[in-house]
N, C-alpha and C. Protein backbone atom coordinates (compact mmCIF):
# COMPACT_ATOMS: atom_id res chain seq x y z
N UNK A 1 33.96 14.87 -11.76
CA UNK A 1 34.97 14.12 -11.05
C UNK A 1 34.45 13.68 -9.68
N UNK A 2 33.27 14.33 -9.00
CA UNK A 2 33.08 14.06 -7.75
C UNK A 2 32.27 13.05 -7.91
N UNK A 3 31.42 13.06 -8.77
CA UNK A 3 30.38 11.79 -9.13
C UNK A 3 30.89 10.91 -9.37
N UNK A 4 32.28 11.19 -10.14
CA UNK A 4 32.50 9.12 -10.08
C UNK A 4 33.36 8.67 -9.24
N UNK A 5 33.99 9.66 -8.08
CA UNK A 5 35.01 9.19 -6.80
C UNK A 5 33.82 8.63 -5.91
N UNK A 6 32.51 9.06 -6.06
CA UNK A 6 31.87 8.56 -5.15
C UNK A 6 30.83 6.96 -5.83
N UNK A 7 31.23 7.25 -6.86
CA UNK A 7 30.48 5.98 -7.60
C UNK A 7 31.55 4.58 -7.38
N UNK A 8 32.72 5.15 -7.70
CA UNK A 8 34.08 3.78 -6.98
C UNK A 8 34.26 3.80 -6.18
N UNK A 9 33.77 4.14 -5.25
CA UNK A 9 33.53 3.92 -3.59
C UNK A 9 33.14 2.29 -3.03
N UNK A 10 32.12 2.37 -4.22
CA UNK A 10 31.68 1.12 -3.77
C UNK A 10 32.38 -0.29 -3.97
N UNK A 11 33.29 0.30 -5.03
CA UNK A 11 34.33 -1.51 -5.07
C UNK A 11 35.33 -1.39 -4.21
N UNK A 12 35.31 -0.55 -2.80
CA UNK A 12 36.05 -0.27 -1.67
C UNK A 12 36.05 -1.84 -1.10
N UNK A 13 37.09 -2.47 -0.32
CA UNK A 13 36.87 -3.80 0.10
C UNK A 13 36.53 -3.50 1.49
N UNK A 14 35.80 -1.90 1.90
CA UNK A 14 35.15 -2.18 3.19
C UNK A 14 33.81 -2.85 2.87
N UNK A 15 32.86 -2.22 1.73
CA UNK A 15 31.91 -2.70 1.42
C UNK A 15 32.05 -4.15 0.68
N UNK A 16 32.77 -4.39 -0.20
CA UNK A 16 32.47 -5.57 -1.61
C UNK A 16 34.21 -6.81 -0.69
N UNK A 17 35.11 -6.40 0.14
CA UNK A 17 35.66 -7.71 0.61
C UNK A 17 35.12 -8.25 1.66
N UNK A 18 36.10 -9.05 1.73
CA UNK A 18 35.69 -10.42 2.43
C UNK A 18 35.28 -9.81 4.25
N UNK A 19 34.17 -9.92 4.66
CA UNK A 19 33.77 -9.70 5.94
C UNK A 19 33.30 -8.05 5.66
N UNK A 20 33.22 -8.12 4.63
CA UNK A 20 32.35 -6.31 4.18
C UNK A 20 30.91 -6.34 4.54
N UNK A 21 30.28 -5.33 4.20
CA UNK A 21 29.28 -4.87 4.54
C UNK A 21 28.00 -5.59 3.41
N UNK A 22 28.45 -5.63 2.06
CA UNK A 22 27.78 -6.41 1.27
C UNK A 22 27.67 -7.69 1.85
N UNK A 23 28.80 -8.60 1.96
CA UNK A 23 28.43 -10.06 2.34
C UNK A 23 27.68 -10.04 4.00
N UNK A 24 27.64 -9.09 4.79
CA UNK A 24 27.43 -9.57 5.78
C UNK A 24 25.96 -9.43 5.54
N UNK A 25 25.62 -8.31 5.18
CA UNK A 25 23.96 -7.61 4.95
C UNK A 25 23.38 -8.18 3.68
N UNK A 26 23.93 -9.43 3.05
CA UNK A 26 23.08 -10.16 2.49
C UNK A 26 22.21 -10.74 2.62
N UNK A 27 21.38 -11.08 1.91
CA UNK A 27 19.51 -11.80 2.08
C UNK A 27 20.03 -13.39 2.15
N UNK A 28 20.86 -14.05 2.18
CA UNK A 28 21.20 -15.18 2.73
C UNK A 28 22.07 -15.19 3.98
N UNK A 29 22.40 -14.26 3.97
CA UNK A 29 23.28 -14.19 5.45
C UNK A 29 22.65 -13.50 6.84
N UNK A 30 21.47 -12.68 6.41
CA UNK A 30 20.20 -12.58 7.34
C UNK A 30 19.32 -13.70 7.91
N UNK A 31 19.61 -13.72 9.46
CA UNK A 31 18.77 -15.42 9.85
C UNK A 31 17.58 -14.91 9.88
N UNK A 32 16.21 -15.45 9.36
CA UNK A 32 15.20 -15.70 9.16
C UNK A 32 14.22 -14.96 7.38
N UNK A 33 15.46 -14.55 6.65
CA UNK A 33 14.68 -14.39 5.53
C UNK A 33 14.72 -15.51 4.19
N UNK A 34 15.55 -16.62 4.95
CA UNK A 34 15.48 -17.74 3.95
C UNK A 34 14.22 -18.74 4.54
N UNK A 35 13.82 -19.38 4.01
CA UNK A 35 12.81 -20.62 3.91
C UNK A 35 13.58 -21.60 5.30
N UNK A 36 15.03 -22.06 5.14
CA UNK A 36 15.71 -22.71 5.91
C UNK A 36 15.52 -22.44 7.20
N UNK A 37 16.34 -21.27 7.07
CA UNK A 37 16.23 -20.19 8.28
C UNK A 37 15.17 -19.71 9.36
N UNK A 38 14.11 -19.96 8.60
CA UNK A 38 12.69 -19.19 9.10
C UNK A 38 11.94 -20.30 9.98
N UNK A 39 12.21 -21.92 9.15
CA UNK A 39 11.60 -23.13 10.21
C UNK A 39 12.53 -23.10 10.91
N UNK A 40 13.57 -22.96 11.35
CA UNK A 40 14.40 -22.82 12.14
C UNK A 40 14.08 -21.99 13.72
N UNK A 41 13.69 -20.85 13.36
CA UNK A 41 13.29 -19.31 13.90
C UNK A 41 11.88 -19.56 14.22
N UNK A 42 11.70 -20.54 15.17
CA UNK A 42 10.05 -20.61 14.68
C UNK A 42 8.94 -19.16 15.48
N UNK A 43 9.75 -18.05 16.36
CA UNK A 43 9.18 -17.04 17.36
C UNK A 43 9.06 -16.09 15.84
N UNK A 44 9.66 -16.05 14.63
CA UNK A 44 9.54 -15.21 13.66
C UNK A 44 8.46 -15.43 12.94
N UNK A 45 8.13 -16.57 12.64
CA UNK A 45 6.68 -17.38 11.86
C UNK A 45 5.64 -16.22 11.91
N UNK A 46 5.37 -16.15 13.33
CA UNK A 46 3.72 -15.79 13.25
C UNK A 46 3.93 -14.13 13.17
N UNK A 47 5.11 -13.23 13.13
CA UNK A 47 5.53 -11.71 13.00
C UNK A 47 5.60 -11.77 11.46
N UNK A 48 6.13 -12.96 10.49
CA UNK A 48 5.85 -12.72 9.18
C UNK A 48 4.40 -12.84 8.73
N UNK A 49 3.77 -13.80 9.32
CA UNK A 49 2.56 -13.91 8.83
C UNK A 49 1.37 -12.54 9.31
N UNK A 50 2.01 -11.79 10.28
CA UNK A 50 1.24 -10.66 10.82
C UNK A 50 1.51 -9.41 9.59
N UNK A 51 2.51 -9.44 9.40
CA UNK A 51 3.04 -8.48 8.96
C UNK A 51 2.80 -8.37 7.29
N UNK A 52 2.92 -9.43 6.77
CA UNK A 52 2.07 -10.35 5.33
C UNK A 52 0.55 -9.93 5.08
N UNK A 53 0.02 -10.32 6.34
CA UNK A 53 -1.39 -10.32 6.37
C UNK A 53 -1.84 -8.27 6.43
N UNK A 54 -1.08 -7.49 7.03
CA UNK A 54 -1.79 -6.33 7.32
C UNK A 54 -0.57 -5.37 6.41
N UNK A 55 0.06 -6.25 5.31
CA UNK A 55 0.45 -5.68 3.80
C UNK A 55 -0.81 -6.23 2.78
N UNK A 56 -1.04 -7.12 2.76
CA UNK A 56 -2.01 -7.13 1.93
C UNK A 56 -3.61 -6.69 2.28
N UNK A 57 -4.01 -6.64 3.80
CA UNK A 57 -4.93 -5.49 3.81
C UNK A 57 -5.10 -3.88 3.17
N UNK A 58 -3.60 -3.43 3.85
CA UNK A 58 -3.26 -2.48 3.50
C UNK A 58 -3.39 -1.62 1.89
N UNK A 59 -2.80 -2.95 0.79
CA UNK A 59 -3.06 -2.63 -0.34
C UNK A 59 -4.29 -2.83 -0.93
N UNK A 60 -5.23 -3.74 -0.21
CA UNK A 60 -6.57 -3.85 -0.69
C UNK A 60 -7.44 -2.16 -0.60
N UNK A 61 -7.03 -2.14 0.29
CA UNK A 61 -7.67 -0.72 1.14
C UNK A 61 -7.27 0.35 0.32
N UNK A 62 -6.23 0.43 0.40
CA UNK A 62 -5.67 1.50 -0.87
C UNK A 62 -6.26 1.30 -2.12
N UNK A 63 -6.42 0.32 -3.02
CA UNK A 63 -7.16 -0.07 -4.21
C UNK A 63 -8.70 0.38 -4.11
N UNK A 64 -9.19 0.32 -2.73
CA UNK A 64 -10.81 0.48 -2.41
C UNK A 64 -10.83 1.88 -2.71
N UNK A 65 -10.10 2.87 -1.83
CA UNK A 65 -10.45 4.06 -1.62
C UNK A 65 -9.38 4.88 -3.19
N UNK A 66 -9.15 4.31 -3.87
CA UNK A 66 -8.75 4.39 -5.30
C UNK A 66 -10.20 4.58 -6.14
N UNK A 67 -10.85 3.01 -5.60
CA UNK A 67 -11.97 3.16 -6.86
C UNK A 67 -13.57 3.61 -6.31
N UNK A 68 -13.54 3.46 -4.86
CA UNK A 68 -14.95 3.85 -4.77
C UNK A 68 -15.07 4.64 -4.04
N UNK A 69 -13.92 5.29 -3.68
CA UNK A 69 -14.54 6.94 -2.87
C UNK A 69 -15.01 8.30 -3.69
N UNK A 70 -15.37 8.85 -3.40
CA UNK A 70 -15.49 10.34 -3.98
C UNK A 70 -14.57 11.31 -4.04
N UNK A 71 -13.02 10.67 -3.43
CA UNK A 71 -12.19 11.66 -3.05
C UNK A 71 -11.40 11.35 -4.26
N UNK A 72 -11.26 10.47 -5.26
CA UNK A 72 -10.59 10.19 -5.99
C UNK A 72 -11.61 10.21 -7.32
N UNK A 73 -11.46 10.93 -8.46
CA UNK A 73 -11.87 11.06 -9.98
C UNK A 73 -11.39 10.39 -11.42
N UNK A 74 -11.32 9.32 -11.89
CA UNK A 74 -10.98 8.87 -12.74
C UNK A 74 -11.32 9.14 -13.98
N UNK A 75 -12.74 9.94 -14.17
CA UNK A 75 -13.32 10.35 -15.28
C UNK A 75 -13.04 12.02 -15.93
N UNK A 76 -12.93 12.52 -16.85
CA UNK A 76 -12.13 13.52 -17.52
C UNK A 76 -13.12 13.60 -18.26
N UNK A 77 -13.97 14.71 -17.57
CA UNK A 77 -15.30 15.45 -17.92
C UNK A 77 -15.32 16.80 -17.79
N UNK A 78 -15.40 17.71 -18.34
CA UNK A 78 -15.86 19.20 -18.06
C UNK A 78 -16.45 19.54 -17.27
N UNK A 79 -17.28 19.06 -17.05
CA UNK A 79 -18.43 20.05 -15.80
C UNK A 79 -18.01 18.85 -14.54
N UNK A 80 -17.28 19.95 -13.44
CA UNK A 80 -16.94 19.14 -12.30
C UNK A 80 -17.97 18.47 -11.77
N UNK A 81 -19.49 19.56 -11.28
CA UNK A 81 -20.37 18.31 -10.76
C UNK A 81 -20.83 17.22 -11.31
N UNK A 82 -20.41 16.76 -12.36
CA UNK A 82 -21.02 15.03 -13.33
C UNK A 82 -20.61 14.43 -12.43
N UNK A 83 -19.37 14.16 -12.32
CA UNK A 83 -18.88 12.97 -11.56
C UNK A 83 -19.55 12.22 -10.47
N UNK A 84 -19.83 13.32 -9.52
CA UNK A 84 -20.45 13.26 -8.34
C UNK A 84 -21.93 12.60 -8.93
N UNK A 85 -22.51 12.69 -9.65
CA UNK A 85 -23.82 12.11 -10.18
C UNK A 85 -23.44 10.89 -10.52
N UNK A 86 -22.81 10.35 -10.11
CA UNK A 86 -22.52 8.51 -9.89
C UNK A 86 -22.97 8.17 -8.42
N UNK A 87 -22.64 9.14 -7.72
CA UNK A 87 -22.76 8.65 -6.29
C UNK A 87 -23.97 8.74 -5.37
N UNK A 88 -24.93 9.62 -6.43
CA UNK A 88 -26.29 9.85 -5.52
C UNK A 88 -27.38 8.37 -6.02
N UNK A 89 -27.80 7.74 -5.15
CA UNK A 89 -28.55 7.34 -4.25
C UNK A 89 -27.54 5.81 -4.20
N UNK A 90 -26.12 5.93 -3.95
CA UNK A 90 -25.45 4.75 -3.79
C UNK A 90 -24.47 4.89 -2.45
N UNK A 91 -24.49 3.71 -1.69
CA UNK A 91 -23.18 3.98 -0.51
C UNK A 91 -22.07 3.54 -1.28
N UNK A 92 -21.43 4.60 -0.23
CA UNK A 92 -19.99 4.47 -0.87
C UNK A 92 -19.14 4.23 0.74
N UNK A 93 -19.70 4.29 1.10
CA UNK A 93 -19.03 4.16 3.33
C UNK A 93 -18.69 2.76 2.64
N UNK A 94 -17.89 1.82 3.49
CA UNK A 94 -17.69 0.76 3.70
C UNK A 94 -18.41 0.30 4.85
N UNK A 95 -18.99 1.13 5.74
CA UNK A 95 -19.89 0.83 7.33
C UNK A 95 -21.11 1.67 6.94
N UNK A 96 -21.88 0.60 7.18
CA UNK A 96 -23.36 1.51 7.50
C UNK A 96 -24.16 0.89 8.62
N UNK A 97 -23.78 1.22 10.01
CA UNK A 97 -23.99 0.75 11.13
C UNK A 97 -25.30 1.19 11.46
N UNK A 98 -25.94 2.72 11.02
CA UNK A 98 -26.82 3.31 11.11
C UNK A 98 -27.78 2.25 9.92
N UNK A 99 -27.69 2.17 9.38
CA UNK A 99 -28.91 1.25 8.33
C UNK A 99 -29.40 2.27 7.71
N UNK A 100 -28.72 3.43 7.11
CA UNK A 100 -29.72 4.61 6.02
C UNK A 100 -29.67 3.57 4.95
N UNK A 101 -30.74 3.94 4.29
CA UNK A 101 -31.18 3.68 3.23
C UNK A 101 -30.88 4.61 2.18
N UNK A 102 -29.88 4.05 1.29
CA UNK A 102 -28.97 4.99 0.50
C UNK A 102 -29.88 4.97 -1.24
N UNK A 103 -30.90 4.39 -1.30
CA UNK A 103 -31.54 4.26 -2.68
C UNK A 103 -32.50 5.57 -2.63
N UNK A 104 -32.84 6.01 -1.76
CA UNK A 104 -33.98 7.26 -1.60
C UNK A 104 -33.21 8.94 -0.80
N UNK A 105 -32.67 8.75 -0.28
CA UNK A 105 -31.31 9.58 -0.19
C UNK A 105 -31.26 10.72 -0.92
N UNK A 106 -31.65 10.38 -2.24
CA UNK A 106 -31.41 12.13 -3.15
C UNK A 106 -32.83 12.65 -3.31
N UNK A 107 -34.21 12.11 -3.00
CA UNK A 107 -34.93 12.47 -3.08
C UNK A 107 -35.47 13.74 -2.31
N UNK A 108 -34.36 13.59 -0.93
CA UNK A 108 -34.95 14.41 0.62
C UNK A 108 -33.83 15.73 0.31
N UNK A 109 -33.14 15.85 -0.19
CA UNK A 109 -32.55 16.89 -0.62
C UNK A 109 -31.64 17.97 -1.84
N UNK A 110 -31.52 19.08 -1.71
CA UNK A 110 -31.60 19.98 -2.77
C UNK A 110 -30.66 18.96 -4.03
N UNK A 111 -31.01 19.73 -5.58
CA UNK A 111 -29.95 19.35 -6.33
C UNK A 111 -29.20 20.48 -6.72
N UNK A 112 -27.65 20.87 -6.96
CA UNK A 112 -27.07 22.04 -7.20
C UNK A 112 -26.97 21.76 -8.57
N UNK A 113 -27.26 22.11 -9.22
CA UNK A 113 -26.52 23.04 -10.66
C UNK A 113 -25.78 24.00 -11.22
């Protein structure tokens, strides 16, 4: 009984009538999330395009450190150290400011087994 007094709550006409909370907090009744609205707003332009631009960094970055870090395993192998034998003599940094030379790298030190 408590679950559905609070489920018909919502056809309350504070929220769903006229000057409610639905019509006011609608995505057409918000100035600058329509197309219209936005050439209109022109100080909002360049905060969407900032904000656009460092969402889709964001998810690139996330996708990167998905597929080419070491911190993340996609392969479903038994012996934990295999995996890691993808990554010797390859960078996996995104910066190599220092200039190592990552092809000779496993030669200068131990191998564990």
């Amino acid at each position: 009984m408590f679950i559905s007094k609070v489920l018909n709550a919502v056809d309350h006409p504070y929220i769903t009538g006229k000057g409610g909370r639905k019509a006011n907090n609608g995505v057409g009744s918000m100035q600058g999330l329509t197309i219209k609205s936005l050439k209109h707003h022109v100080a909002l332009q360049p905060l969407f395009v900032i904000i656009g631009a460092g969402m889709i960094f964001v998810g690139a970055y996330i996708g990167r450190l998905a597929s080419k870090t070491t911190d993340v395993n996609w392969r479903k192998t038994k012996d934990p150290s295999e995996p890691m034998r993808y990554y010797e003599n390859r960078q996996f940094k995104m910066l190599n400011p220092a200039g190592v030379d990552y092809s000779h790298l496993s030669d200068i030190r131990p191998k564990y087994e």
